[in-house]
PDB file of N, CA and C in Angstrom:
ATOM      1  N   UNK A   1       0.851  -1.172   0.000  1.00  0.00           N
ATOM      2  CA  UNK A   1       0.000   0.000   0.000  1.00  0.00           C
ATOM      3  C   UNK A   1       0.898   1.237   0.000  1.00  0.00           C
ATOM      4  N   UNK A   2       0.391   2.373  -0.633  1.00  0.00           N
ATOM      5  CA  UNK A   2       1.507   3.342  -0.898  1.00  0.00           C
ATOM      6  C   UNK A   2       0.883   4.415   0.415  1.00  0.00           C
ATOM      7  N   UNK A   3       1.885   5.653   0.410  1.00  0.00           N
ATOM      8  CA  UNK A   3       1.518   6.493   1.579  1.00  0.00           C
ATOM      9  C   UNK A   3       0.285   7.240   1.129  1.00  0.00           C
ATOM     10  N   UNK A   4      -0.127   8.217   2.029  1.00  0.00           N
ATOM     11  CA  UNK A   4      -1.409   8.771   1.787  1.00  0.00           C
ATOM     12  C   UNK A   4      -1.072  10.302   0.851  1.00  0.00           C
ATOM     13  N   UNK A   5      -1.605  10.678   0.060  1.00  0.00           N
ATOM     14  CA  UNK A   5      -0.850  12.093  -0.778  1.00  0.00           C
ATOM     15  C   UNK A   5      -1.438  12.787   0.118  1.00  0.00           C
ATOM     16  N   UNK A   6      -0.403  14.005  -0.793  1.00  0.00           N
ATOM     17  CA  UNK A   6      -0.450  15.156   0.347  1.00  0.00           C
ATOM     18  C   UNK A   6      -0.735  16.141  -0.671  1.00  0.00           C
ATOM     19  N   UNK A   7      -1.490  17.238  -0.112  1.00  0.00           N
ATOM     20  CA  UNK A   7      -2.076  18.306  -1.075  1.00  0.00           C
ATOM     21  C   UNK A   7      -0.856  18.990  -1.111  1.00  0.00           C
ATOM     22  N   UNK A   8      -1.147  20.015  -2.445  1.00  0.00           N
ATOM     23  CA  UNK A   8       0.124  20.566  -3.460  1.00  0.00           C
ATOM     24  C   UNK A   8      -0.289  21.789  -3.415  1.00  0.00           C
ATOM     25  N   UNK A   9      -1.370  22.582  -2.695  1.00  0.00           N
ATOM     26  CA  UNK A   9      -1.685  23.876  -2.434  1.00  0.00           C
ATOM     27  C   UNK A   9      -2.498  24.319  -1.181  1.00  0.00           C
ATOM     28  N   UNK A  10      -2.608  25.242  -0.997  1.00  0.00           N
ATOM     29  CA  UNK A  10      -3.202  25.423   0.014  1.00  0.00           C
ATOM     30  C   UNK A  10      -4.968  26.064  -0.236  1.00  0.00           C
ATOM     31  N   UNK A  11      -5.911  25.151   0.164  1.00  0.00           N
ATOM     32  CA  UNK A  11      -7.373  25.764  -0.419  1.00  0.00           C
ATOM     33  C   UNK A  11      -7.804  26.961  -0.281  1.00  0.00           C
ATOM     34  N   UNK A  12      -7.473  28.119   0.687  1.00  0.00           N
ATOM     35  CA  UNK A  12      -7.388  28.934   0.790  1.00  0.00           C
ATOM     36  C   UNK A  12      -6.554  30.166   0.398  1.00  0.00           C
ATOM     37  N   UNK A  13      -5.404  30.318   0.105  1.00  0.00           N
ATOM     38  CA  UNK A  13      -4.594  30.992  -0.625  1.00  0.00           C
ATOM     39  C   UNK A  13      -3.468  30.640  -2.093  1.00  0.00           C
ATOM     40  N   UNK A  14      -3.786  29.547  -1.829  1.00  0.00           N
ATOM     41  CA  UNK A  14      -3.077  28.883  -2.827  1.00  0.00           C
ATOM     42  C   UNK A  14      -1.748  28.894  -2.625  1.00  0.00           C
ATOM     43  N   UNK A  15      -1.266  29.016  -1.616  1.00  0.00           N
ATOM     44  CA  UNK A  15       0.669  28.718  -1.474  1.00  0.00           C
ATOM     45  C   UNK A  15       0.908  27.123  -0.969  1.00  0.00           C
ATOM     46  N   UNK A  16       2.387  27.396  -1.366  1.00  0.00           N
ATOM     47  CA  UNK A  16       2.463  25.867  -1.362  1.00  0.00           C
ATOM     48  C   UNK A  16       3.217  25.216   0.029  1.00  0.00           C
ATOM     49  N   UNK A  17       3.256  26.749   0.769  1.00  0.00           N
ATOM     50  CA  UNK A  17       4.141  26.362   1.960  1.00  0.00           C
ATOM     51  C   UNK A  17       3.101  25.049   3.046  1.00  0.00           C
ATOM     52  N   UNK A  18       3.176  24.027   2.716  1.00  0.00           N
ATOM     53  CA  UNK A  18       2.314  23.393   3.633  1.00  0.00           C
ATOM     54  C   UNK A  18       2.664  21.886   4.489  1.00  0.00           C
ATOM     55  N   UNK A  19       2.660  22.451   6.143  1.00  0.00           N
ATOM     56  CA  UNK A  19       3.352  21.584   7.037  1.00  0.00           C
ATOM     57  C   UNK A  19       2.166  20.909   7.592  1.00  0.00           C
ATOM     58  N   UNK A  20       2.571  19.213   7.836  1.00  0.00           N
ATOM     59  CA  UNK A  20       1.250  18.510   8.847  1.00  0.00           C
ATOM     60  C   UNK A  20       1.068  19.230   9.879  1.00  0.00           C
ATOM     61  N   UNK A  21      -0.125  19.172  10.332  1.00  0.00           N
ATOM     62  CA  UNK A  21      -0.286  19.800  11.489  1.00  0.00           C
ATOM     63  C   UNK A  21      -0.131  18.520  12.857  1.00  0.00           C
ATOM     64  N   UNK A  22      -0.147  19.143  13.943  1.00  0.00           N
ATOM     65  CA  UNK A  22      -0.153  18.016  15.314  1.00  0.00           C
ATOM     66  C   UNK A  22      -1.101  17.774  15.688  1.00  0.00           C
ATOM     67  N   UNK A  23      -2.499  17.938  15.010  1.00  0.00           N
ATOM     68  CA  UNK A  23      -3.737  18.016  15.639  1.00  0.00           C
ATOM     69  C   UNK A  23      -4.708  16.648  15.267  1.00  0.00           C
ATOM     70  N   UNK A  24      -3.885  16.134  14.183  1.00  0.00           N
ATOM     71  CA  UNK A  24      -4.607  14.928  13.841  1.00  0.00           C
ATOM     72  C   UNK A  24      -4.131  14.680  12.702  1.00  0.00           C
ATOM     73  N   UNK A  25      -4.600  13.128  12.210  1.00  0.00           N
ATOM     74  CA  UNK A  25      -4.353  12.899  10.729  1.00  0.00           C
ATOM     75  C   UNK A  25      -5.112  13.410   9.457  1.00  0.00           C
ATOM     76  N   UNK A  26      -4.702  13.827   9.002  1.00  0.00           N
ATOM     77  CA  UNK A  26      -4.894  14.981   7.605  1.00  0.00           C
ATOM     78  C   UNK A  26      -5.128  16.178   7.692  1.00  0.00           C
ATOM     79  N   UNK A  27      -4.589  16.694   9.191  1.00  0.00           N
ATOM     80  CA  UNK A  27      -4.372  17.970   8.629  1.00  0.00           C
ATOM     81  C   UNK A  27      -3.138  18.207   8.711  1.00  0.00           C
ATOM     82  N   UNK A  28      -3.150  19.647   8.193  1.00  0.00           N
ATOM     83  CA  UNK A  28      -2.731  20.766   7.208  1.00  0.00           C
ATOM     84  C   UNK A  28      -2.472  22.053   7.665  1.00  0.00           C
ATOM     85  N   UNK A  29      -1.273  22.514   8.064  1.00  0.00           N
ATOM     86  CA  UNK A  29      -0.818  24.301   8.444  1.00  0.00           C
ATOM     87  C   UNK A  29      -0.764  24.833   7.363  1.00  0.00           C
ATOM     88  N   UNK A  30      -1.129  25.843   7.079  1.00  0.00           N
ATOM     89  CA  UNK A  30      -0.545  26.961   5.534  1.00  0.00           C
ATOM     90  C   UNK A  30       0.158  27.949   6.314  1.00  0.00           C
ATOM     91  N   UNK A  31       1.739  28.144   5.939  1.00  0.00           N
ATOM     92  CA  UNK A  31       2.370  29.103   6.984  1.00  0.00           C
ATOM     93  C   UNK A  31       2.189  30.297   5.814  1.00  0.00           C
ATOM     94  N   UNK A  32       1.748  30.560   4.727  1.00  0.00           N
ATOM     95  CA  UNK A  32       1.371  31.576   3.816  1.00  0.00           C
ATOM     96  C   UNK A  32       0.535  32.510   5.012  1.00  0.00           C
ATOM     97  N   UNK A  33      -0.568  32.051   4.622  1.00  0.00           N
ATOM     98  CA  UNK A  33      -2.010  32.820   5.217  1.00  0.00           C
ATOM     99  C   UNK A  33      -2.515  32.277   6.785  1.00  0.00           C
ATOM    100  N   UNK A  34      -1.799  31.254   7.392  1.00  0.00           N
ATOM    101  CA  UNK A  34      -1.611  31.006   9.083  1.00  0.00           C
ATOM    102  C   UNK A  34      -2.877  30.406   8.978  1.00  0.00           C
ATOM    103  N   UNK A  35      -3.518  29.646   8.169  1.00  0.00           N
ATOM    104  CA  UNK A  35      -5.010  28.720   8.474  1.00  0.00           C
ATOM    105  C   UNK A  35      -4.438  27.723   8.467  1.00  0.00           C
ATOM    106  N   UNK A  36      -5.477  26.644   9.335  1.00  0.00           N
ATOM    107  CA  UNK A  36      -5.257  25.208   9.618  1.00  0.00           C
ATOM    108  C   UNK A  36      -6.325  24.495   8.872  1.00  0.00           C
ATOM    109  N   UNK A  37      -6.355  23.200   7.747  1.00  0.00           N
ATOM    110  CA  UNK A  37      -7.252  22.826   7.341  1.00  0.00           C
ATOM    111  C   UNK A  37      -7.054  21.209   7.226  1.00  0.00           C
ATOM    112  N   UNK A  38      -8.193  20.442   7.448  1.00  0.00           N
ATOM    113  CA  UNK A  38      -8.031  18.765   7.380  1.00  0.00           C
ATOM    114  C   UNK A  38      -8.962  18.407   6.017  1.00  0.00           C
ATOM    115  N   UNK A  39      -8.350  17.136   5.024  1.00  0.00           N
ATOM    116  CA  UNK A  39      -8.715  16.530   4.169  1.00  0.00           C
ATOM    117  C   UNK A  39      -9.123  15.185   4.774  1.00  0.00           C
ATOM    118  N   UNK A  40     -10.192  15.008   4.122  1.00  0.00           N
ATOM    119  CA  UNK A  40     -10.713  13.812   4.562  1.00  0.00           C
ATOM    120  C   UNK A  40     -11.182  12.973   3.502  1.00  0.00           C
ATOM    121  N   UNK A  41     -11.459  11.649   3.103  1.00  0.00           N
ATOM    122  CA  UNK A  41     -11.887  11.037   2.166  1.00  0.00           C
ATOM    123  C   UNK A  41     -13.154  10.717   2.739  1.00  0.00           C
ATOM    124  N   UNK A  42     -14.198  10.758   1.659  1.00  0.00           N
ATOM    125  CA  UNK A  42     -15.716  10.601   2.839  1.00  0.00           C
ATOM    126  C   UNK A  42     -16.237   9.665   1.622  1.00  0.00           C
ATOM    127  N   UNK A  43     -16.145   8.786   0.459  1.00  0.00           N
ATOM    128  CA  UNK A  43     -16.451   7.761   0.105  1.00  0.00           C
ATOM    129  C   UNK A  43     -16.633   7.691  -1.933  1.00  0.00           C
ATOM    130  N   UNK A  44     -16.990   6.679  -2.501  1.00  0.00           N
ATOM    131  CA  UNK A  44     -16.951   6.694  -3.685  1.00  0.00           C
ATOM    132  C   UNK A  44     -18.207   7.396  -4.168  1.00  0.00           C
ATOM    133  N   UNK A  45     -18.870   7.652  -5.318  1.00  0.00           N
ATOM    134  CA  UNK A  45     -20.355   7.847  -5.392  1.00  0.00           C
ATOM    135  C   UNK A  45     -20.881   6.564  -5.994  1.00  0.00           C
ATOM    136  N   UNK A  46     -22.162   7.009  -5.685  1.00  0.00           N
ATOM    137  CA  UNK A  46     -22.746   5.193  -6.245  1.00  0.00           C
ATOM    138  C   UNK A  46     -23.103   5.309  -7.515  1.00  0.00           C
ATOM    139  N   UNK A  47     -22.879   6.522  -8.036  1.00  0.00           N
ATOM    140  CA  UNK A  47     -23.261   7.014  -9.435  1.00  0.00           C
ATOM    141  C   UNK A  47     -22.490   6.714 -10.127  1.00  0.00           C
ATOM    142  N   UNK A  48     -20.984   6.936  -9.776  1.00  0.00           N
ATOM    143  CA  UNK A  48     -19.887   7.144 -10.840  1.00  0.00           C
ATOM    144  C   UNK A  48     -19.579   8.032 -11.496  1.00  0.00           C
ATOM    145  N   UNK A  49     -18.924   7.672 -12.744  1.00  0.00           N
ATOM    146  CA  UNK A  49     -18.676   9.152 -13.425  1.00  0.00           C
ATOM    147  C   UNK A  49     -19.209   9.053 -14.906  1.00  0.00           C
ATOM    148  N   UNK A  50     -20.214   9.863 -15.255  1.00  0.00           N
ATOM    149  CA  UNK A  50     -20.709  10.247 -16.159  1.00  0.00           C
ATOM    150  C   UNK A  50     -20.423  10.715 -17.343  1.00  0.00           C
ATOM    151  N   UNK A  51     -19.800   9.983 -18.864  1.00  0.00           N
ATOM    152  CA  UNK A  51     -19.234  10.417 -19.292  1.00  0.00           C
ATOM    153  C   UNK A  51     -20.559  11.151 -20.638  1.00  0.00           C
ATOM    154  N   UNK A  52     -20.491  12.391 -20.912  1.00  0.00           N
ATOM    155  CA  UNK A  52     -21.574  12.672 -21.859  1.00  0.00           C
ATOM    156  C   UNK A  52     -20.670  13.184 -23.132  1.00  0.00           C
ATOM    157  N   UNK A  53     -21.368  12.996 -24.336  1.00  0.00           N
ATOM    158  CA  UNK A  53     -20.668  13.026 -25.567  1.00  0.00           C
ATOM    159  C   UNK A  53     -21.063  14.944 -26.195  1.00  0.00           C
ATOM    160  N   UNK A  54     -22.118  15.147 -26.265  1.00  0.00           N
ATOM    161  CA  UNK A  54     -22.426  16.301 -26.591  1.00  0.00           C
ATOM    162  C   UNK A  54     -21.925  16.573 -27.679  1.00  0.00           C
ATOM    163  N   UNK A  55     -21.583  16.139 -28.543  1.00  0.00           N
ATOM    164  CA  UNK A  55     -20.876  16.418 -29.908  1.00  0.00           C
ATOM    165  C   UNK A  55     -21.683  16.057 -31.505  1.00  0.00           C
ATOM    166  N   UNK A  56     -23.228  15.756 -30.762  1.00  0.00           N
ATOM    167  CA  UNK A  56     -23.679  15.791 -32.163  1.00  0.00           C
ATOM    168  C   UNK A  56     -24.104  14.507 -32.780  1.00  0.00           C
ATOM    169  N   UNK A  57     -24.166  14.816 -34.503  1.00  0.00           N
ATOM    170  CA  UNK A  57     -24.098  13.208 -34.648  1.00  0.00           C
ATOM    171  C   UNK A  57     -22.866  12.902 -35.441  1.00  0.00           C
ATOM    172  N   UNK A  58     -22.396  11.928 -34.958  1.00  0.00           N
ATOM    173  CA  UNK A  58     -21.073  11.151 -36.057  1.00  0.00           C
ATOM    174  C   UNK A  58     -21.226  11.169 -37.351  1.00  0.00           C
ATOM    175  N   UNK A  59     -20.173  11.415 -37.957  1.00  0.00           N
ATOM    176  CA  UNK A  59     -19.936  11.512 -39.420  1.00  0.00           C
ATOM    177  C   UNK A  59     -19.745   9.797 -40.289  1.00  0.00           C
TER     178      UNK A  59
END
C-alpha cells in the first residue's frame, strides 16, 4: 500500500508552503495565510462518473 498524498496547495490561498499539522491525521498548516485545514476522504459515489458526448451526430 503506498503512503497517503499530500495536497500541493493550500485551499485557501493557494501557497504551497504546507506543514502537517499536530492536531490529527490529515491535517494541514498553511504558513502563507496562518489557516489550519483537514482533508478527509468521505467515500466513492454510487453514481460514478458520467461520461456525456455532446458532440452531435457522427460523421
Amino acid at each position: 500500500m503506498s503512503e497517503r498524498a499530500a495536497p500541493f496547495y493550500c485551499p485557501y490561498c493557494g501557497d504551497e508552503d504546507l506543514r502537517p499539522s499536530e492536531t490529527g491525521h490529515g491535517a494541514w498548516e498553511c504558513a502563507a495565510c496562518n489557516r489550519a485545514f483537514q482533508l478527509k476522504f468521505l467515500g466513492l459515489l454510487s453514481r460514478g462518473l458520467r461520461h456525456d458526448d455532446g458532440g452531435g451526430e457522427a460523421i
